[in-house]
Protein backbone atom coordinates (compact mmCIF):
# COMPACT_ATOMS: atom_id res chain seq x y z
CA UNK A 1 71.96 132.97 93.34
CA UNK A 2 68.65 133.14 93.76
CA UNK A 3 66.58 135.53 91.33
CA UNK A 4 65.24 138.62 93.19
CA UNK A 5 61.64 138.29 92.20
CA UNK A 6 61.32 134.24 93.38
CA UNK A 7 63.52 135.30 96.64
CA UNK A 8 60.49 138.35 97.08
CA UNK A 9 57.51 135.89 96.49
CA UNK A 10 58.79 133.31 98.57
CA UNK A 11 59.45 136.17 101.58
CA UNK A 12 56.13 137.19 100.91
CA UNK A 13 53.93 133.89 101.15
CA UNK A 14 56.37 133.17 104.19
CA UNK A 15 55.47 136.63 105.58
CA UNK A 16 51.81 136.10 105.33
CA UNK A 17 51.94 132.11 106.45
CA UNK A 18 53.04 133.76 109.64
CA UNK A 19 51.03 136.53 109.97
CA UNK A 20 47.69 134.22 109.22
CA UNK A 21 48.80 132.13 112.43
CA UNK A 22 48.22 134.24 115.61
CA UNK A 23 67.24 157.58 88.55
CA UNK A 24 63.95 158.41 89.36
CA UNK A 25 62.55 160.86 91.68
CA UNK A 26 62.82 159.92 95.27
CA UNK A 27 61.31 161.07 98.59
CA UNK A 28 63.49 161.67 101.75
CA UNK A 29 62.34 162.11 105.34
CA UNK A 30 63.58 161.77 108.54
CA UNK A 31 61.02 159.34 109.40
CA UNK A 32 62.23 155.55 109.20
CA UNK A 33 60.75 152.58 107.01
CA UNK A 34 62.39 149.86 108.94
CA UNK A 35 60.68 147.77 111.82
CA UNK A 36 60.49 151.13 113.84
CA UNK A 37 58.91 152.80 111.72
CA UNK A 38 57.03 156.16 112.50
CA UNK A 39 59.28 157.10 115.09
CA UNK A 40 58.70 161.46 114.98
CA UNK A 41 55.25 160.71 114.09
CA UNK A 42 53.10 163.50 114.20
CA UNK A 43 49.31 163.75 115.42
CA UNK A 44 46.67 166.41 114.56
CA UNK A 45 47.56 169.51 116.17
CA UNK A 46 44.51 170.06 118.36
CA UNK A 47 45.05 166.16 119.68
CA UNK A 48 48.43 167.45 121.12
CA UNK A 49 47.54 170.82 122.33
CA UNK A 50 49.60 173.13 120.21
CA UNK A 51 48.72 174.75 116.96
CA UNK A 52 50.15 175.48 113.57
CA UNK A 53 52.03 178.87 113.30
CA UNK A 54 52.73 178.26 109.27
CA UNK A 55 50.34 177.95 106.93
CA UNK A 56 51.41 175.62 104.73
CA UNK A 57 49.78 175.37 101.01
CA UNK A 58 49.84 171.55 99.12
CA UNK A 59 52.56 170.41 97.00
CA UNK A 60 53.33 168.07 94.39
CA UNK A 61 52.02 166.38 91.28
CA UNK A 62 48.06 165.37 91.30
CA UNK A 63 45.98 164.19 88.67
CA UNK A 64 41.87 164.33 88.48
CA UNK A 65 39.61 163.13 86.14
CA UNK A 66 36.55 164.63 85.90
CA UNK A 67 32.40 163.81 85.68
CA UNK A 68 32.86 164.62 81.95
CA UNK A 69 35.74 162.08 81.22
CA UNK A 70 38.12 164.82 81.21
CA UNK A 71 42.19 164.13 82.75
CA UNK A 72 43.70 166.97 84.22
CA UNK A 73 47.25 167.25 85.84
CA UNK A 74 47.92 169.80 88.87
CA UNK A 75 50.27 171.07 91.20
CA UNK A 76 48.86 170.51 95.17
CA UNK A 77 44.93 172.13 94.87
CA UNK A 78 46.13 174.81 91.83
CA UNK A 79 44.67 175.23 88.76
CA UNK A 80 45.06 171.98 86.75
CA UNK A 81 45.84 170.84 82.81
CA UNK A 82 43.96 169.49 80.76
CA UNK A 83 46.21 166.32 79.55
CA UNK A 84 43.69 163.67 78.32
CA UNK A 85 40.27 163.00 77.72
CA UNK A 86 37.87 159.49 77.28
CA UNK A 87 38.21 158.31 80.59
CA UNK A 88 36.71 155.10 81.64
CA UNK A 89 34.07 154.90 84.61
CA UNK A 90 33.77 151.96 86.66
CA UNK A 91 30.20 151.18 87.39
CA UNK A 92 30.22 153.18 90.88
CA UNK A 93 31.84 156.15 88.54
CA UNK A 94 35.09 156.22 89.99
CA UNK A 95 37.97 156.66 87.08
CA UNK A 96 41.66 154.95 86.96
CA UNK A 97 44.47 157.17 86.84
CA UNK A 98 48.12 157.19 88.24
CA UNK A 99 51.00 159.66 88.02
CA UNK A 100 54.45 158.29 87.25
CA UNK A 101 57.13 158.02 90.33
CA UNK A 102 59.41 160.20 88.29
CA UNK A 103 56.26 163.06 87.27
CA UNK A 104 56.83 162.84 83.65
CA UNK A 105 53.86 160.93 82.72
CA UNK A 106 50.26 159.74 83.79
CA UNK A 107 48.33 156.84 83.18
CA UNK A 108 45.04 156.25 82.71
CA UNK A 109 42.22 153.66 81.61
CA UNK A 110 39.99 154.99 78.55
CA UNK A 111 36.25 154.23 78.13
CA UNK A 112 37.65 151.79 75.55
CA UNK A 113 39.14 149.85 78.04
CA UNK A 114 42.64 150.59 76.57
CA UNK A 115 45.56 152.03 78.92
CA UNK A 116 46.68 155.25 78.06
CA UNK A 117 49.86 157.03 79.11
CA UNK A 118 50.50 160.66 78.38
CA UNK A 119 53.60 163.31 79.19
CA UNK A 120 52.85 165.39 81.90
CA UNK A 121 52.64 168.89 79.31
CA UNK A 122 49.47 166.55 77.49
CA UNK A 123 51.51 165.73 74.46
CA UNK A 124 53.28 162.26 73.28
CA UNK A 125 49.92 159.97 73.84
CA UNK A 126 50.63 156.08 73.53
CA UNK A 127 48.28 153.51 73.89
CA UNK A 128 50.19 151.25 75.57
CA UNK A 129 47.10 148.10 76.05
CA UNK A 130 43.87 147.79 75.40
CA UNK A 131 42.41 145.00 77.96
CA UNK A 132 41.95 146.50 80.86
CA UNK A 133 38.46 145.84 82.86
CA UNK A 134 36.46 148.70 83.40
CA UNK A 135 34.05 146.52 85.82
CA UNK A 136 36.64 146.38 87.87
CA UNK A 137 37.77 150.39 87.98
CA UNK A 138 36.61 151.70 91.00
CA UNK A 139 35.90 149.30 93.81
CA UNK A 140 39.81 149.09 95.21
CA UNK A 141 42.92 150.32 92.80
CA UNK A 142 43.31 148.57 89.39
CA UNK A 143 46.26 150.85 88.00
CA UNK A 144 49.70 151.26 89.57
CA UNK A 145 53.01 152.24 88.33
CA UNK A 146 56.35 150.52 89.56
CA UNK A 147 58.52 152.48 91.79
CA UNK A 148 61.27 152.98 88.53
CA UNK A 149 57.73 154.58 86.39
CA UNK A 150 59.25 151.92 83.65
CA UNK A 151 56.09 149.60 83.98
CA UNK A 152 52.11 149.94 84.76
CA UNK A 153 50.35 147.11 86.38
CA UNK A 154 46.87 146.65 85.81
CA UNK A 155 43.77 144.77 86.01
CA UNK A 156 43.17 143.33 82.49
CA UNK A 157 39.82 141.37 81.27
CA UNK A 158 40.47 137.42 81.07
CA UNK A 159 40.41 135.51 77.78
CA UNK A 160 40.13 131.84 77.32
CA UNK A 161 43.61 131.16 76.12
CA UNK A 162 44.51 131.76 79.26
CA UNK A 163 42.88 129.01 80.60
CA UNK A 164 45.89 126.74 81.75
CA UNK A 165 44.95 123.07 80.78
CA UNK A 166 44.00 121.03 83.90
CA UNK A 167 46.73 118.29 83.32
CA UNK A 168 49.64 120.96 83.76
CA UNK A 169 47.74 122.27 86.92
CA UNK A 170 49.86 121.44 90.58
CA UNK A 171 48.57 118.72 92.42
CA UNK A 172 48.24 118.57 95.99
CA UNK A 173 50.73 116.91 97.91
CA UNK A 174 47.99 115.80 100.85
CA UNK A 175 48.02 111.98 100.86
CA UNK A 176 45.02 111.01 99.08
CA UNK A 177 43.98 114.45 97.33
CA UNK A 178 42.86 113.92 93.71
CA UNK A 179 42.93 116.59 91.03
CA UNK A 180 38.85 117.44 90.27
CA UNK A 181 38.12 119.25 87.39
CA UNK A 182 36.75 122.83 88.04
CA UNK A 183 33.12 123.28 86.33
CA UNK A 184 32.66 125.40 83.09
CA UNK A 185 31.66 128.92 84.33
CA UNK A 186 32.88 132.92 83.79
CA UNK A 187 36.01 133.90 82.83
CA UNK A 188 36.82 136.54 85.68
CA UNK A 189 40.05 138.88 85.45
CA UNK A 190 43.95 138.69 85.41
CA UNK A 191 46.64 140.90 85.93
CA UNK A 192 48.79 142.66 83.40
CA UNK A 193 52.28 144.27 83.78
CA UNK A 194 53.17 146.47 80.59
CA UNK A 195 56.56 147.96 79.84
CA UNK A 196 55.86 151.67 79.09
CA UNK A 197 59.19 152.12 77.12
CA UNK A 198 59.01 148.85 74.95
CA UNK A 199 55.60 147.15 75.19
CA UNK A 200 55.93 144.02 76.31
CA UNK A 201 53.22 142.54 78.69
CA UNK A 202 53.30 139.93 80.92
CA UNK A 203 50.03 138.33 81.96
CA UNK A 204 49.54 136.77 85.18
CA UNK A 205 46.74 134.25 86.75
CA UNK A 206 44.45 131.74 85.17
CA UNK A 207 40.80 133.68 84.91
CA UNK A 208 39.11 130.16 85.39
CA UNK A 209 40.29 129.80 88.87
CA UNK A 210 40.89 133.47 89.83
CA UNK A 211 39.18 136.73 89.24
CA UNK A 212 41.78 139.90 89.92
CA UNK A 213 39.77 142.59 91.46
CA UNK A 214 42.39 144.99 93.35
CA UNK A 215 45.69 145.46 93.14
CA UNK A 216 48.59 147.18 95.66
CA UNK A 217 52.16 147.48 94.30
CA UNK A 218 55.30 148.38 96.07
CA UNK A 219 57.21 151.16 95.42
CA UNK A 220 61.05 149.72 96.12
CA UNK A 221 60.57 145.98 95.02
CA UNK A 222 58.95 144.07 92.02
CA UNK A 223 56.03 142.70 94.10
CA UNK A 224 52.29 143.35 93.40
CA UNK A 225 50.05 142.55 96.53
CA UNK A 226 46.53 140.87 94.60
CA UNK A 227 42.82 140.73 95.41
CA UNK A 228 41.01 137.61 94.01
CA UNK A 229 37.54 136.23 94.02
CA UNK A 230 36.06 133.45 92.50
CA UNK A 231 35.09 134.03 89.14
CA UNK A 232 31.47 135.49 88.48
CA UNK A 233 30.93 135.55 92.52
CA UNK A 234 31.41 138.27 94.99
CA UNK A 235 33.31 135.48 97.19
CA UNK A 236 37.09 136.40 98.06
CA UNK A 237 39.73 134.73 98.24
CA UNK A 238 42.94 135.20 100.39
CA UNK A 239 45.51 137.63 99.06
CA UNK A 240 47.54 136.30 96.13
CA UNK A 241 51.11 137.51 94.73
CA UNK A 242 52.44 138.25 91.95
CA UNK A 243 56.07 138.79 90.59
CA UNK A 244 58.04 139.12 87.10
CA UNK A 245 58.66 136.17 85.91
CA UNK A 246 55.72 133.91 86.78
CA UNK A 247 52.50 133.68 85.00
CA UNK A 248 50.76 132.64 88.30
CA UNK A 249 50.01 133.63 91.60
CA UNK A 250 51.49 132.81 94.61
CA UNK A 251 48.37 132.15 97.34
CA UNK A 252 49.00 133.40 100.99
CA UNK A 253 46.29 132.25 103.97
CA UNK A 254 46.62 136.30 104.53
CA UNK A 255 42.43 137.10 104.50
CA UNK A 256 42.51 140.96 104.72
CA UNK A 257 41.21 143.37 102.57
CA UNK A 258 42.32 147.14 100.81
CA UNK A 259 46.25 146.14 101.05
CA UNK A 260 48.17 148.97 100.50
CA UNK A 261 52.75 149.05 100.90
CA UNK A 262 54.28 152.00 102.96
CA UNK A 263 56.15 153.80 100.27
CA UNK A 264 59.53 152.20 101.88
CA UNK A 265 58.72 149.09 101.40
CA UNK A 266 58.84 148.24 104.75
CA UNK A 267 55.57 146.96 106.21
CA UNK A 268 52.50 146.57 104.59
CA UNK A 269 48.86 147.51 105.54
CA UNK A 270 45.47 146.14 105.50
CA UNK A 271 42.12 145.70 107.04
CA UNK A 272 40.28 142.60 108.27
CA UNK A 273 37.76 141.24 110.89
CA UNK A 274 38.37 141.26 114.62
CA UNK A 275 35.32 140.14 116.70
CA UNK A 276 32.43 142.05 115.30
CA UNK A 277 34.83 145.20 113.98
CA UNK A 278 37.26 145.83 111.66
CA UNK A 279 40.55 146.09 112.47
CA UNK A 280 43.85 147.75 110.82
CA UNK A 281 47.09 145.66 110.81
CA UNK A 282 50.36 146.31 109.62
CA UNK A 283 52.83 143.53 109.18
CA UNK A 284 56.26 144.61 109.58
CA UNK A 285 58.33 142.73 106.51
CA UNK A 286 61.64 143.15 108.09
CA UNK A 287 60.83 141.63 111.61
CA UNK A 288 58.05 139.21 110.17
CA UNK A 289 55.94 140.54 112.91
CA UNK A 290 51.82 141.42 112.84
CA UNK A 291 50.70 144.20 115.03
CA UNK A 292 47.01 145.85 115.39
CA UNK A 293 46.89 149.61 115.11
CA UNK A 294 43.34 150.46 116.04
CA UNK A 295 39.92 149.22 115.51
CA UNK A 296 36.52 150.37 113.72
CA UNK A 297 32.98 149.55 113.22
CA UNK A 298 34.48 149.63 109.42
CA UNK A 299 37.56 150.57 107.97
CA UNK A 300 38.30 151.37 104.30
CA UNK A 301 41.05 152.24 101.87
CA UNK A 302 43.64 152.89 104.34
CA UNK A 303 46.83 154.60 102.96
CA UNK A 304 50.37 155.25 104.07
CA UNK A 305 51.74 158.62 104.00
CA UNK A 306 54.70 159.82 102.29
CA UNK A 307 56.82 159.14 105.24
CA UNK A 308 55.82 156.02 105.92
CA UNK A 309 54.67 157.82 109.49
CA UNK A 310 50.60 158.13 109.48
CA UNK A 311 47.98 156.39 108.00
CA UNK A 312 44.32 157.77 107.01
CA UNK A 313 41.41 155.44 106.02
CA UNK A 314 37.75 155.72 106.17
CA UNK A 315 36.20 154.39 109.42
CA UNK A 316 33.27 154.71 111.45
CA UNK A 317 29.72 153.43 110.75
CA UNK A 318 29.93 152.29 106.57
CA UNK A 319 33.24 154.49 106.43
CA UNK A 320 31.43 157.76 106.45
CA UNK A 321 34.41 159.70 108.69
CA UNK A 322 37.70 160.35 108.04
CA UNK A 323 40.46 158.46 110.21
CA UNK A 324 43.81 158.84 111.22
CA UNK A 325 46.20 157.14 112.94
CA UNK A 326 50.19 157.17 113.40
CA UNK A 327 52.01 153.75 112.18
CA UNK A 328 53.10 152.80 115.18
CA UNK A 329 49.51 152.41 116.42
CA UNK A 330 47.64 153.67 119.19
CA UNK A 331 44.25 156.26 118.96
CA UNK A 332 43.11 157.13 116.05
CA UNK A 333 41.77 161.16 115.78
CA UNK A 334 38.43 162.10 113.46
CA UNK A 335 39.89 164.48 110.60
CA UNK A 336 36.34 164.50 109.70
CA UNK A 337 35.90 168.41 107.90
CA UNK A 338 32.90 170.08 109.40
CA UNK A 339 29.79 170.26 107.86
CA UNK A 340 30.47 166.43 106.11
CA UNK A 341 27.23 165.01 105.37
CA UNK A 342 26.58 161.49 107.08
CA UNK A 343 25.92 160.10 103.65
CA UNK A 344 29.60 160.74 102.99
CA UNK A 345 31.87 157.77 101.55
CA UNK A 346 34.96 157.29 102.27
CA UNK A 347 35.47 154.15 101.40
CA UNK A 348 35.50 153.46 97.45
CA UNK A 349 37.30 156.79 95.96
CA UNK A 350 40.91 156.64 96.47
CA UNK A 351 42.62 158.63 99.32
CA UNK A 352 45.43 159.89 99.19
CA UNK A 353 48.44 161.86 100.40
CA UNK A 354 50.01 165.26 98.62
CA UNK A 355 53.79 164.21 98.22
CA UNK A 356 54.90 166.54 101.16
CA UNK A 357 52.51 164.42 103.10
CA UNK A 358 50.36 167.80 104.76
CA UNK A 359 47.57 167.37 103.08
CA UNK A 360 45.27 164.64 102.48
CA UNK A 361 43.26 164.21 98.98
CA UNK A 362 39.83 162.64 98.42
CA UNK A 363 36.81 163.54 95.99
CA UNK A 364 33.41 164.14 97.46
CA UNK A 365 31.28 161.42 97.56
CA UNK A 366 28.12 160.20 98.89
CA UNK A 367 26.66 156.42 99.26
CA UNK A 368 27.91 153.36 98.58
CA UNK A 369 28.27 150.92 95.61
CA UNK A 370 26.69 151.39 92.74
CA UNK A 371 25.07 154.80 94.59
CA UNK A 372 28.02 155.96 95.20
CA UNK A 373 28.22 159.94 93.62
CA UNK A 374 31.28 162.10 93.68
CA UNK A 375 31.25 164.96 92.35
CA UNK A 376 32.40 169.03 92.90
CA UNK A 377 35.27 170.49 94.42
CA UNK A 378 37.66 167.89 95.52
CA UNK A 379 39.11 168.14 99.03
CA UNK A 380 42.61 168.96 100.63
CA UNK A 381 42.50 168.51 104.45
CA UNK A 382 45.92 169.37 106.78
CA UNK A 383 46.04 167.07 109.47
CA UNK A 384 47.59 168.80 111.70
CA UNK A 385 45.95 171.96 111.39
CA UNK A 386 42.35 170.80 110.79
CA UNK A 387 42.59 173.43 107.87
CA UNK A 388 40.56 172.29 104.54
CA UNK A 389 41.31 173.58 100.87
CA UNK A 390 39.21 173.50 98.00
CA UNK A 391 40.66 171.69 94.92
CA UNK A 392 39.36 171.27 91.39
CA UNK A 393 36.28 169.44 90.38
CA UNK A 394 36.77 165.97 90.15
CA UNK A 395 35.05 162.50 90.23
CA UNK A 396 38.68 160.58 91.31
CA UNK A 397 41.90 162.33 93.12
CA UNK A 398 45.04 160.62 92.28
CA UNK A 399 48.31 162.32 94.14
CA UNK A 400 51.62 161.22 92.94
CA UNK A 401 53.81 158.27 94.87
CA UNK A 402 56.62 158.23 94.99
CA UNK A 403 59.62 155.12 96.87
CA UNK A 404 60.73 156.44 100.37
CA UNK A 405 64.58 155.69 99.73
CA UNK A 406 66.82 154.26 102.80
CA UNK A 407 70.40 153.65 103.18
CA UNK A 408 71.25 150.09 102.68
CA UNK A 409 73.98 147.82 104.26
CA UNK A 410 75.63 144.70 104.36
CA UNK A 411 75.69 143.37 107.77
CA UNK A 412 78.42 140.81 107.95
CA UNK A 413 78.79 138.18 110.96
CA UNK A 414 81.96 135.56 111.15
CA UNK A 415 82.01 132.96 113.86
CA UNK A 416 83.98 130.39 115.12
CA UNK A 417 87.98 130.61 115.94
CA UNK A 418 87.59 133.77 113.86
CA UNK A 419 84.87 136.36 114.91
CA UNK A 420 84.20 139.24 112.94
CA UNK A 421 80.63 141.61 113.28
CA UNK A 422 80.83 144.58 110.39
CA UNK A 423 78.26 146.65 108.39
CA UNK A 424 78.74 148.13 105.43
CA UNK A 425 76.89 151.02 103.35
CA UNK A 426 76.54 149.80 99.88
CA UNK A 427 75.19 151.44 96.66
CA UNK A 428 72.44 150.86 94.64
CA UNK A 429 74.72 149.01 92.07
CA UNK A 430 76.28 146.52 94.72
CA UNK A 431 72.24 146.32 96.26
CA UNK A 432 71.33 144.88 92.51
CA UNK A 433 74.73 142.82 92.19
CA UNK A 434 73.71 141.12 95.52
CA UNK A 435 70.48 140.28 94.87
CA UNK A 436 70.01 139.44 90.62
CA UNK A 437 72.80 137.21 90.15
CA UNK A 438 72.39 135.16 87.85
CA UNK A 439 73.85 131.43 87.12
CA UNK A 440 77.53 131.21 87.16
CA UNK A 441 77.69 135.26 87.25
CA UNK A 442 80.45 136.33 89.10
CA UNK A 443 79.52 139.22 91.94
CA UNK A 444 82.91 141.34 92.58
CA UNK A 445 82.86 144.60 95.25
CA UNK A 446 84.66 145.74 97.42
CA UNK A 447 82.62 147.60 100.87
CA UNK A 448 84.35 150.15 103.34
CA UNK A 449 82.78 151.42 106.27
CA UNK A 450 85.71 153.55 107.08
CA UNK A 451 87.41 151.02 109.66
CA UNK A 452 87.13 147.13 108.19
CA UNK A 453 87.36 146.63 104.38
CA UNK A 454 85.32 143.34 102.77
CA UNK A 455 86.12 141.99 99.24
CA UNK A 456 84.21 139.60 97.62
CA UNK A 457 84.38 137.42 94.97
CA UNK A 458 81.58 135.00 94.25
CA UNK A 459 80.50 133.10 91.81
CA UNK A 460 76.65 131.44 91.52
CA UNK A 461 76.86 127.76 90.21
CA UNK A 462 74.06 125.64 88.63
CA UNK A 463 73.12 123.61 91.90
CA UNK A 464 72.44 127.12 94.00
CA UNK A 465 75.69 127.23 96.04
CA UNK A 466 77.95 130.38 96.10
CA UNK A 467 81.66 129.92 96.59
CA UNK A 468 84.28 131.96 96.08
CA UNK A 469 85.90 134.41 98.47
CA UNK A 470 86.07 136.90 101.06
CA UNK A 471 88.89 139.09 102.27
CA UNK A 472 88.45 140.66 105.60
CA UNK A 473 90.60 143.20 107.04
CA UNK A 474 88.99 144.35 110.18
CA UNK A 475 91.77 146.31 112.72
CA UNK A 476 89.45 145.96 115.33
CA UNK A 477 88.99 142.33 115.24
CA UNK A 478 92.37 141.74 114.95
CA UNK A 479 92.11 139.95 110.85
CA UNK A 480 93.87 140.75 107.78
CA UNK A 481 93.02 137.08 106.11
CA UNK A 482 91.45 135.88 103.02
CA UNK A 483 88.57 132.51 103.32
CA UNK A 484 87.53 130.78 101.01
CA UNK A 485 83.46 130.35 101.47
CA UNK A 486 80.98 128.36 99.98
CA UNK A 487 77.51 129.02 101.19
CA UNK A 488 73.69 129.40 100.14
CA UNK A 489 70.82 132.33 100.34
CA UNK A 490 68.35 132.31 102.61
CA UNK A 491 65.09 134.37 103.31
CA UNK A 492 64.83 136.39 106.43
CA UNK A 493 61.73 138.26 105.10
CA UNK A 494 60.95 140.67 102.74
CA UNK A 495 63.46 142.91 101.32
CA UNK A 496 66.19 141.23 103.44
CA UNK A 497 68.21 138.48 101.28
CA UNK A 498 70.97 136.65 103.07
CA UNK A 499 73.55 134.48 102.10
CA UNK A 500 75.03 131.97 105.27
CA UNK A 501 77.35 129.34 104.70
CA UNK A 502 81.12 128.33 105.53
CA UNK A 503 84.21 130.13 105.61
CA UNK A 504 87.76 128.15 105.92
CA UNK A 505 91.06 129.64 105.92
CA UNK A 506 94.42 127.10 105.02
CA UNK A 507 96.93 130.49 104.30
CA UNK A 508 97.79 130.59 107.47
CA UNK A 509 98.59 128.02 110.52
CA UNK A 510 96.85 127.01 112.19
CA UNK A 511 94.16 126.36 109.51
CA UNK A 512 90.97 127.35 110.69
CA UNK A 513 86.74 127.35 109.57
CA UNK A 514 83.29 128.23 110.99
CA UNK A 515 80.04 130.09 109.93
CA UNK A 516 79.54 133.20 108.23
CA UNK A 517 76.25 135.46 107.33
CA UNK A 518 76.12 138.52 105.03
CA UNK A 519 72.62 140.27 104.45
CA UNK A 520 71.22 142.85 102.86
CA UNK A 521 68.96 145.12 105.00
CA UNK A 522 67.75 148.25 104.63
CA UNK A 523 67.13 150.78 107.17
């Protein structure tokens, strides 16, 4: 069977061909991460004529780091810990720093350029690398945790041994397309995926060809979404992938900017041109489908909330208001506090969500680029209220994020002389049996759904065909039979690996065969 990172990159670069053409902690909500996502969305009270009875105060894990290269670990807008110091400053000031999914630790990039991670109480600090690009801190995230908090991806400085050799580079398969060899010229960045527990690192891209500049991770699969430009220019490429296992990038003709994955996994969000404005997509990665949710003279650092249900992102005239918008598209509404200068930024310091998703985070900032300044109390605004909370004083807000978790099933289809149409809940367990199996591991479960019964036993083989078996005994459909199956996976998009092939049956006359599928969905 197919690996699970390989069947991710290839959904992804299929997902963004298309879409270029027209135990840790976990979060509940009622608010779904499938296609239909946002359904129960809510608005900012004013916007729907009704106002908030309960005052509600912000929750959750956030970390700061401060204008004097201090780290400091909260709870919502409370009075913070000190847990670090020596923080790095891109050059617009802005620091890197990321809580872990399951709260125990944070991360953070030193003025050294190393990557430290510290417990949450301040004690236990490792230095788990010391490459990371400080140039690069600031402009769009550079530091993200995996949705287990076993490994930190990161933006790392480029060296010259990994410069692949042009004769091992892929060729083009265009008829008449030569191989040219790329001029001598800056080494630009790469990306770097460290295992917190153990160390190991696993670099990816050749710094020659790319330069790594931003980086959005999701939260439920091992996929990191990549920003690229050529090396020693301020000329972008088109987003890039990245997945364990591979050393290189997978390109995608996907030209957006400030990607950032709902915490379900489920769609993902950027911004890009659209006649003379900026406009926010989402591309749903169930459905493989590309849908505009509003339009701006500019829109910045968009982010998904908690519940995968609203989005927030700077807009107006050089992002200087704050913008909100449900998932499902539609008007956006100002959340803009009062008394916000017009200088402000919104646009280059992170915003974020508190993990009970009321409250939004951001530093205060002023200008652009390298004039951007943040600086004094940092900010807690309640959508739906219009309320706004002072928090500590910070240079870069950094809420924790945490994987929206979703039942998943099996949906299995027979057709032919035999037609059978199940789904089946599955377990975590089963969810990783189906999808990392390796060659010539057997997969063995058995699924229930409380009225048909499906067990399987399959085996992987060297050439990529499954075979095996399935027994199906579905009251309903009239079958109590066992089939022998032989059959291949197939990508229906992201997060959605299914396996279609044959099914015969010679136990019992009058011998019989057609198709079956069984995928893996969540929703």
């Amino acid at each position: 069977m197919l690996g699970r990172s390989v069947v991710l990159v290839a959904a992804l670069s299929m997902v963004a061909g298309l879409v270029a053409a027209p135990g840790s902690l976990a979060q509940t909500s009622g608010g779904d991460d499938s296609g239909g996502d946002g359904t129960g969305t809510s608005v900012p009270a004013e916007s729907q004529g009704r106002s908030s009875t309960t005052q509600h105060e912000p929750r959750g894990a956030v970390a700061y780091v401060t204008a004097d290269r201090r780290v400091w670990l909260g709870t919502g807008n409370g009075e913070p810990t000190e847990i670090g110091a020596l923080a790095g400053f891109g050059p617009n000031g802005q620091a890197a720093v990321a809580i872990s999914p399951t709260g125990e630790s944070v991360a953070f990039v030193r003025a050294d350029g190393s990557v430290a991670v510290v417990a949450d109480d301040g004690s236990g600090l490792e230095v788990v690398a010391t490459d990371a690009a400080l140039e690069a801190v600031g402009g769009a995230p550079t530091l993200v945790w995996d949705g287990t908090g076993d490994h930190i991806t990161y933006v790392a400085e480029g060296t010259p041994d990994q410069v692949a050799d042009s004769s091992t580079r892929s060729r083009s398969r265009a008829p008449g397309s030569n191989l040219t060899q790329l001029p001598d010229g800056p080494l630009g960045n790469v990306l770097a995926t460290v295992n917190v527990s153990t160390g190991k690192k696993e670099l990816h891209g050749d710094p020659s060809l790319r330069s790594v500049f931003g980086i959005a991770g999701s939260l439920t699969d091992p996929v990191v979404v990549v920003q690229t430009e050529i090396p020693g220019t301020d000329d972008r490429y088109t987003l890039a992938l990245a997945a364990p296992g591979s050393d290189d990038f997978a390109p995608t003709p996907f030209s957006v900017d400030d990607p950032d994955f709902s915490p379900g996994g489920g769609f993902v969000i950027a911004s890009g041109p659209s006649k003379g404005v900026r406009e926010l997509i989402r591309v749903d990665l169930a459905t493989i489908t590309r849908e505009t949710l509003t339009t701006d003279e500019s829109i910045c650092a968009p982010v998904v909330s908690p519940d995968s249900t609203r989005i927030v992102y700077g807009g107006g005239e050089d992002c200087n208001r704050l913008m909100l918008v449900s998932a499902e598209g539609g008007r956006s509404f100002d959340i803009t506090p009062a008394n916000t200068p017009d200088t402000a930024s919104f646009g280059e310091a992170a915003l974020g969500w508190t993990s009970d998703g009321r409250f939004v985070t951001y530093p205060e900032c002023t200008g652009t680029g390298e004039d951007l300044s943040c600086g004094g109390p940092s900010v807690f605004v309640e959508p739906d209220s219009g309320r706004v909370l002072d928090g500590p004083e910070a240079v870069t807000v950094s809420p924790i994020r945490r994987a929206l978790i979703q039942d998943i099933w099996v949906d299995f289809t027979m057709g032919g002389p035999i037609e059978v149409s199940q789904s089946f809940p599955i377990s975590a367990e089963i969810e990783g049996d189906l999808t990392e199996t390796e060659t010539s591991e057997v997969l063995e479960a058995t699924l229930n759904n409380g009225t048909a019964v499906l067990d399987v036993r399959l085996t992987a083989s060297e050439d990529g065909f499954i075979t095996g078996t399935m027994a199906v005994d579905d009251p309903e459909a009239g079958v109590d039979r066992t089939f022998a199956v032989l059959a291949r996976t197939t990508l229906l998009g992201l997060r959605i690996v299914s396996m279609t092939g044959m099914w015969m049956s010679t136990s019992e006359m009058p011998f019989a065969t057609g198709e079956f599928t069984l995928a893996l969905r969540r929703r």
